[in-house]
C-alpha atoms as a PDB file:
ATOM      1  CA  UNK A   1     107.566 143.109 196.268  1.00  0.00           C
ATOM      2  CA  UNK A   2     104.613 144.800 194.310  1.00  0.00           C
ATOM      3  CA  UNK A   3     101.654 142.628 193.503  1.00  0.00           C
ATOM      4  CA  UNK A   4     101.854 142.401 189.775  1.00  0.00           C
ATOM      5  CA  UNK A   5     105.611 141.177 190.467  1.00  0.00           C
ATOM      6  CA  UNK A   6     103.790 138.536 192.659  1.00  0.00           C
ATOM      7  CA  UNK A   7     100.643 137.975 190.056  1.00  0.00           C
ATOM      8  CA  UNK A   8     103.545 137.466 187.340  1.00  0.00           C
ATOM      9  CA  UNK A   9     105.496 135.010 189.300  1.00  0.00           C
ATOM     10  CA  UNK A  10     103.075 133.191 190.588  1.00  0.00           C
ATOM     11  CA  UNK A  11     101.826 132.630 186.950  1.00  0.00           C
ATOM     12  CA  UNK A  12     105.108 131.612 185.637  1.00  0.00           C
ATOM     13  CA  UNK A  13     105.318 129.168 188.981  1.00  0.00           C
ATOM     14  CA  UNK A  14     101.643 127.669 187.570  1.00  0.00           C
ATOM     15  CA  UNK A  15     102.800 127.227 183.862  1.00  0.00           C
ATOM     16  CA  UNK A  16     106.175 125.984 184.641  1.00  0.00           C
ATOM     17  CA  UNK A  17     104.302 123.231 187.389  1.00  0.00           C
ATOM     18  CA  UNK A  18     101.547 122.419 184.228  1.00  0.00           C
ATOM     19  CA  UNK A  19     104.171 121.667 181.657  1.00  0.00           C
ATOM     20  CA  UNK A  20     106.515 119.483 184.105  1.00  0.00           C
ATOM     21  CA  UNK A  21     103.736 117.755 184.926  1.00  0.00           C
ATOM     22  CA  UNK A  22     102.250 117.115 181.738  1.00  0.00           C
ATOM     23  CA  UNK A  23     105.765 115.881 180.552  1.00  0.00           C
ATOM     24  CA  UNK A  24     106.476 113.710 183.062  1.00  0.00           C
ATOM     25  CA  UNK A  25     102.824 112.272 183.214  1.00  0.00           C
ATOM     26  CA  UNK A  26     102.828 108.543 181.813  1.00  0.00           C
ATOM     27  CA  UNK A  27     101.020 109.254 179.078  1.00  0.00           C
ATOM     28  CA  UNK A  28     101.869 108.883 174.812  1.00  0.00           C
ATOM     29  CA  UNK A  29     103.231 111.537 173.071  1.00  0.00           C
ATOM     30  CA  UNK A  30      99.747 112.119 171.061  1.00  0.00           C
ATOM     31  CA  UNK A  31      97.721 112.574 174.499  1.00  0.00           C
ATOM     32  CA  UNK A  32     100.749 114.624 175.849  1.00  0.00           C
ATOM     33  CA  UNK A  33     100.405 116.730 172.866  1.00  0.00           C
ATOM     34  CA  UNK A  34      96.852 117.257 173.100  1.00  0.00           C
ATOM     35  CA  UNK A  35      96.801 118.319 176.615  1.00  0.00           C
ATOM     36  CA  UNK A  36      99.432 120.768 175.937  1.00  0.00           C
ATOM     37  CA  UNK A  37      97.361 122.137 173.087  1.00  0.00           C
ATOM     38  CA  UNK A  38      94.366 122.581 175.791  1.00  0.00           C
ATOM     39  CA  UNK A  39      96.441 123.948 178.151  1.00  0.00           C
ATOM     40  CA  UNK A  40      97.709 126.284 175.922  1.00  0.00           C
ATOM     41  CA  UNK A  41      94.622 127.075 174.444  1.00  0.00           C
ATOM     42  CA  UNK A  42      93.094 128.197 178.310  1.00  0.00           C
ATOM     43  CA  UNK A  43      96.053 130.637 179.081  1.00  0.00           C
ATOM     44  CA  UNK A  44      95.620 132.010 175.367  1.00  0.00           C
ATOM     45  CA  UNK A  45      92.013 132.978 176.276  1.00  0.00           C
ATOM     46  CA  UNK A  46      93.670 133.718 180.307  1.00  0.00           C
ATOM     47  CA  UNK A  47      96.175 136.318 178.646  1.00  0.00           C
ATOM     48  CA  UNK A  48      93.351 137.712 176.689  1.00  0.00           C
ATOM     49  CA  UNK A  49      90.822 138.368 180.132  1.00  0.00           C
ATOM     50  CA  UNK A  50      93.917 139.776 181.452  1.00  0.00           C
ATOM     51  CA  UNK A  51      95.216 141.854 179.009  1.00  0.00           C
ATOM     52  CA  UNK A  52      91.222 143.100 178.179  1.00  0.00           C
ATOM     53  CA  UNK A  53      91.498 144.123 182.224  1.00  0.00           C
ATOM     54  CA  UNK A  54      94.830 145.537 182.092  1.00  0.00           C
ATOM     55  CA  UNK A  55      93.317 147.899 178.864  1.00  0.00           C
ATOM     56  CA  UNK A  56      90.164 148.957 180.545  1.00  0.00           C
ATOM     57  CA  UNK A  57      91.848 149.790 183.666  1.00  0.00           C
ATOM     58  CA  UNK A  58      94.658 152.086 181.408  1.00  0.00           C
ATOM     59  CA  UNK A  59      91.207 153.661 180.283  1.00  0.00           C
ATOM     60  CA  UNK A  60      90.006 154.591 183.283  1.00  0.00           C
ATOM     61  CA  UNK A  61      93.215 156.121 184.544  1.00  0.00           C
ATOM     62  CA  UNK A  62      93.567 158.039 181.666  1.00  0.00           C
ATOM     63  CA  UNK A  63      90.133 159.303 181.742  1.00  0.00           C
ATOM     64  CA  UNK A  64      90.753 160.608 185.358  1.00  0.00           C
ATOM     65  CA  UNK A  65      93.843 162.332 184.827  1.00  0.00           C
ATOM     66  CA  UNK A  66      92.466 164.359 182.176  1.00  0.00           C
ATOM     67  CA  UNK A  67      89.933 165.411 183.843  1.00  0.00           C
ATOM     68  CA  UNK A  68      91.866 166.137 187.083  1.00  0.00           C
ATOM     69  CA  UNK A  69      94.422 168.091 184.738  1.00  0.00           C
ATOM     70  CA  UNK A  70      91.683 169.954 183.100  1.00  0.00           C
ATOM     71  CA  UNK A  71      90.238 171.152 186.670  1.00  0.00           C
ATOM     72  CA  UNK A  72      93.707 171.931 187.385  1.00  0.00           C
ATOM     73  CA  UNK A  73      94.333 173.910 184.413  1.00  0.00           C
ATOM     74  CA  UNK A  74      90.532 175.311 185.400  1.00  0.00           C
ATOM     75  CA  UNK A  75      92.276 176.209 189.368  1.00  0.00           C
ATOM     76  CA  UNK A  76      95.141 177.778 187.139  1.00  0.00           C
ATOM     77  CA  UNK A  77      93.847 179.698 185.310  1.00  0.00           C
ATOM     78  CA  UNK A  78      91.395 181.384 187.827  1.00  0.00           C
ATOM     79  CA  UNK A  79      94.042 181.963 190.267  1.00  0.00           C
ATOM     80  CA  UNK A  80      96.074 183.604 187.404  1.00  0.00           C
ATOM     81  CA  UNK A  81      93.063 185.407 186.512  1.00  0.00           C
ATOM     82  CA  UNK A  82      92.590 186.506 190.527  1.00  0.00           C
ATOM     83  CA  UNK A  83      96.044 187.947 190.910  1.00  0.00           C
ATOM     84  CA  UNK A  84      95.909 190.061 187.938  1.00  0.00           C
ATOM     85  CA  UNK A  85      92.693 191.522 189.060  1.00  0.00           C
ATOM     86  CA  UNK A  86      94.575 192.278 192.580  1.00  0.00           C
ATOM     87  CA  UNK A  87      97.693 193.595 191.178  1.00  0.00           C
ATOM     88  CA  UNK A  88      96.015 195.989 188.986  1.00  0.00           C
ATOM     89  CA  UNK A  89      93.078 196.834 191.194  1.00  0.00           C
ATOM     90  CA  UNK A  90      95.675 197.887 193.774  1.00  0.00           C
ATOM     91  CA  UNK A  91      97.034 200.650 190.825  1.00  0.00           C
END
């Protein structure tokens, strides 16, 4: 199992646990609401961390495979460059 499978269970596990709980916690329906808002509230601003990560990181990865595929291209096109110089050299 990969570890964002995990991360995403595990998350669904803690949200799942928070709302059963709150439910089922002897309190009135107006404190029951308000903790729910909270709650809610904190994995708004969770999602939000996470999904800034999840962006930055997509950055980064794109930024090094353009690069790497420009000094590929770079590689290419000197080898290219290389064998036509031997091939007609040879003439």
């Amino acid at each position: 199992m990969s570890k964002g499978k995990f991360a995403l269970g595990a998350f669904i596990g803690a949200v799942a646990g928070v709302i059963a709980g709150v439910l089922t916690a002897p309190k009135s329906g107006k404190e029951t609401r308000a903790d729910l808002k909270d709650r809610a509230e904190e994995l708004k601003k969770e999602g939000a961390r996470r999904g800034e990560d999840v962006r930055t990181r997509s950055e980064e990865f794109v930024s090094d495979a353009k690069g790497k595929a420009e000094e590929y291209k770079e590689r290419g096109e000197r080898a290219i460059d290389g064998a036509k110089k031997g091939f007609f050299d040879k003439k």
